[in-house]
C-alpha atoms as a PDB file:
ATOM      1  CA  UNK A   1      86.913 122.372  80.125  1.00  0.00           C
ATOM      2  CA  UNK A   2      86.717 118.740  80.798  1.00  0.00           C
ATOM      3  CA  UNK A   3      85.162 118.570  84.427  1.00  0.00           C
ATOM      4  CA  UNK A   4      86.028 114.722  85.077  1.00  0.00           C
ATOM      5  CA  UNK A   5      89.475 115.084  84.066  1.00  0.00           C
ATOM      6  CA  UNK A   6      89.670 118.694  86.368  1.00  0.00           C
ATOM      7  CA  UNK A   7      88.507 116.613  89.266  1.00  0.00           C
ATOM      8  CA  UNK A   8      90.580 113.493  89.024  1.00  0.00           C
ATOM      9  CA  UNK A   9      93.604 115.851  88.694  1.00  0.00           C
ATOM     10  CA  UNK A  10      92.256 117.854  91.994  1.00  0.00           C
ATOM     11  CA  UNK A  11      92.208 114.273  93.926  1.00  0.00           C
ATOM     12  CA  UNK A  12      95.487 113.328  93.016  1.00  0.00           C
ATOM     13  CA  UNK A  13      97.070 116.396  94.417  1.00  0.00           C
ATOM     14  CA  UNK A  14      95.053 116.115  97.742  1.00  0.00           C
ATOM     15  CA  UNK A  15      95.433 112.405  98.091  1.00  0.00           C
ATOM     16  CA  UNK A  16      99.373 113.423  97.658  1.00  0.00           C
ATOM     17  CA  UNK A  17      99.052 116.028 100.170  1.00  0.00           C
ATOM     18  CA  UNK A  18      97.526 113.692 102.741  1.00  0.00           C
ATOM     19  CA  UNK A  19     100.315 111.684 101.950  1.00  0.00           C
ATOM     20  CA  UNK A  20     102.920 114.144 102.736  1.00  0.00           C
ATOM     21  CA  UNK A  21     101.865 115.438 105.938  1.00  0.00           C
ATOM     22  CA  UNK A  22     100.994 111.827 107.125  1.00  0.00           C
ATOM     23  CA  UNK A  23     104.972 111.265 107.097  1.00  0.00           C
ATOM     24  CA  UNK A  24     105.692 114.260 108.458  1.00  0.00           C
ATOM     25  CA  UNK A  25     103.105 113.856 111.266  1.00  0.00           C
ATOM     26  CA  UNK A  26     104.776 110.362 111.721  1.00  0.00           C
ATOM     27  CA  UNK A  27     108.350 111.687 111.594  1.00  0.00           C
ATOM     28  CA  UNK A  28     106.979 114.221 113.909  1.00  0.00           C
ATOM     29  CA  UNK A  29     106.066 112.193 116.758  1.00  0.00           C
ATOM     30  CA  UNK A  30     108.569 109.920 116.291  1.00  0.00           C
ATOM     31  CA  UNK A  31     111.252 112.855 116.899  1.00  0.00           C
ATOM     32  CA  UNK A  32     109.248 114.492 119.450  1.00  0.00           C
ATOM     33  CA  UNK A  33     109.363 111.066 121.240  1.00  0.00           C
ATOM     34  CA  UNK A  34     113.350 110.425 120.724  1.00  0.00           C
ATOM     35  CA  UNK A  35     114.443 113.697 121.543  1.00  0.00           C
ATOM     36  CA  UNK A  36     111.954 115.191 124.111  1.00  0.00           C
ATOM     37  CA  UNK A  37     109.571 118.253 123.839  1.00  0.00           C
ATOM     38  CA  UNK A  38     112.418 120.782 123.374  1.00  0.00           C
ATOM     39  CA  UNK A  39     113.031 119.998 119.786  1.00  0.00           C
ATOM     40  CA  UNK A  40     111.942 122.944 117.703  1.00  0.00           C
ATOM     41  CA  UNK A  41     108.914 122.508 115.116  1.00  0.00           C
ATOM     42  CA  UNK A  42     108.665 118.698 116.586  1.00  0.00           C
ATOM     43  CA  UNK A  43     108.497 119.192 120.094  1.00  0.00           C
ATOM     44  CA  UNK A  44     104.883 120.275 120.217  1.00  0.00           C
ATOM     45  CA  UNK A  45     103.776 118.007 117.955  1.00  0.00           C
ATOM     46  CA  UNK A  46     103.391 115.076 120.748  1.00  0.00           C
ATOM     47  CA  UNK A  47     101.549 117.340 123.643  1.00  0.00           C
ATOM     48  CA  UNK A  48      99.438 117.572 120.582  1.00  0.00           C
ATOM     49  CA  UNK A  49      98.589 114.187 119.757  1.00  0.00           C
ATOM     50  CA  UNK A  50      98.302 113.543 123.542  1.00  0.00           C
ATOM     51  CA  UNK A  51      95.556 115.814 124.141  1.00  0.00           C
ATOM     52  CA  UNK A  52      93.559 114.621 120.939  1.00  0.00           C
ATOM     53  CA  UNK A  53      93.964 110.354 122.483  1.00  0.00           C
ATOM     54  CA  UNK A  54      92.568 112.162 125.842  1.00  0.00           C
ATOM     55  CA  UNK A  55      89.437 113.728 123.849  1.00  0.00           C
ATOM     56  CA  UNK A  56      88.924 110.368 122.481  1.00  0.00           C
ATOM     57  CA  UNK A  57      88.771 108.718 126.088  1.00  0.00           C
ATOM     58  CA  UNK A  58      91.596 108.047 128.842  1.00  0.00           C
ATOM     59  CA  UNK A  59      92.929 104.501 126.260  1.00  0.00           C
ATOM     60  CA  UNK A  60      92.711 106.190 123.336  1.00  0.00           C
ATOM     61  CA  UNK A  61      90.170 103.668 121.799  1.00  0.00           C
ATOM     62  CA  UNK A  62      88.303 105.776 119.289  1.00  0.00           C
ATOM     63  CA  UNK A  63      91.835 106.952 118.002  1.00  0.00           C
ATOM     64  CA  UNK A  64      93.384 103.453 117.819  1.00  0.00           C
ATOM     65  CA  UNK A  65      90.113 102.182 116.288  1.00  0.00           C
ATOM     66  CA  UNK A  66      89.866 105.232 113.983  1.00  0.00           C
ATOM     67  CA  UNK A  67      94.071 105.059 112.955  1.00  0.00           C
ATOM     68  CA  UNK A  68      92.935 101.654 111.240  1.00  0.00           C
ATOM     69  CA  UNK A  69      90.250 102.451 109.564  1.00  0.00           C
ATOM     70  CA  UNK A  70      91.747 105.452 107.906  1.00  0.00           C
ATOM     71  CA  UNK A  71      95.175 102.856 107.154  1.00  0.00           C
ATOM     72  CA  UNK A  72      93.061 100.297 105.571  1.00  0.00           C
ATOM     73  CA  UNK A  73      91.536 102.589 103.410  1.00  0.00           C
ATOM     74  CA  UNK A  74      94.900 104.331 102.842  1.00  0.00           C
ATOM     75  CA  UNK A  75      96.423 100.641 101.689  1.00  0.00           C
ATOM     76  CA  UNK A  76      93.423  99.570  99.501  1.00  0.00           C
ATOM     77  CA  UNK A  77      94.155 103.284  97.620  1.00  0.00           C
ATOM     78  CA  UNK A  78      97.631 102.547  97.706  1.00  0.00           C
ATOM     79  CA  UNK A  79      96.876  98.882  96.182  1.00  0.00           C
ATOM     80  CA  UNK A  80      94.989  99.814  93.129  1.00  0.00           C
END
């Protein structure tokens, strides 16, 4: 059993999880937005993401600031 090869096969399959549910999160939101609340699977999603920005603090700074931290390291992966 080759251990480095196990492991660089287990972080491709995450990293292409994360990548998955990052598009659905976004196409989430973004229906959840255009269509309203009432739209089944979607419609919770942005109550959701509301109440996570109001953890963060009333402007949503630490999630703004935290959103491009985790997309510059996403495009540097992305890059290489």
């Amino acid at each position: 059993m080759n251990i480095p090869n196990l492991l660089e096969k287990t972080k491709t399959i995450l990293w292409e999880t994360s990548t998955v549910l990052g598009l659905v999160l976004a196409v989430s939101v973004l229906v959840s937005t255009l269509f309203g609340p009432d739209v089944p699977f979607f419609g919770g999603v942005l109550n959701n993401v509301q109440g996570v920005i109001e953890a963060l603090g009333s402007e949503g700074l630490g999630l703004i600031i935290a959103i491009i931290i985790i997309l510059n390291v996403w495009n540097r992966k992305s890059d290489v």
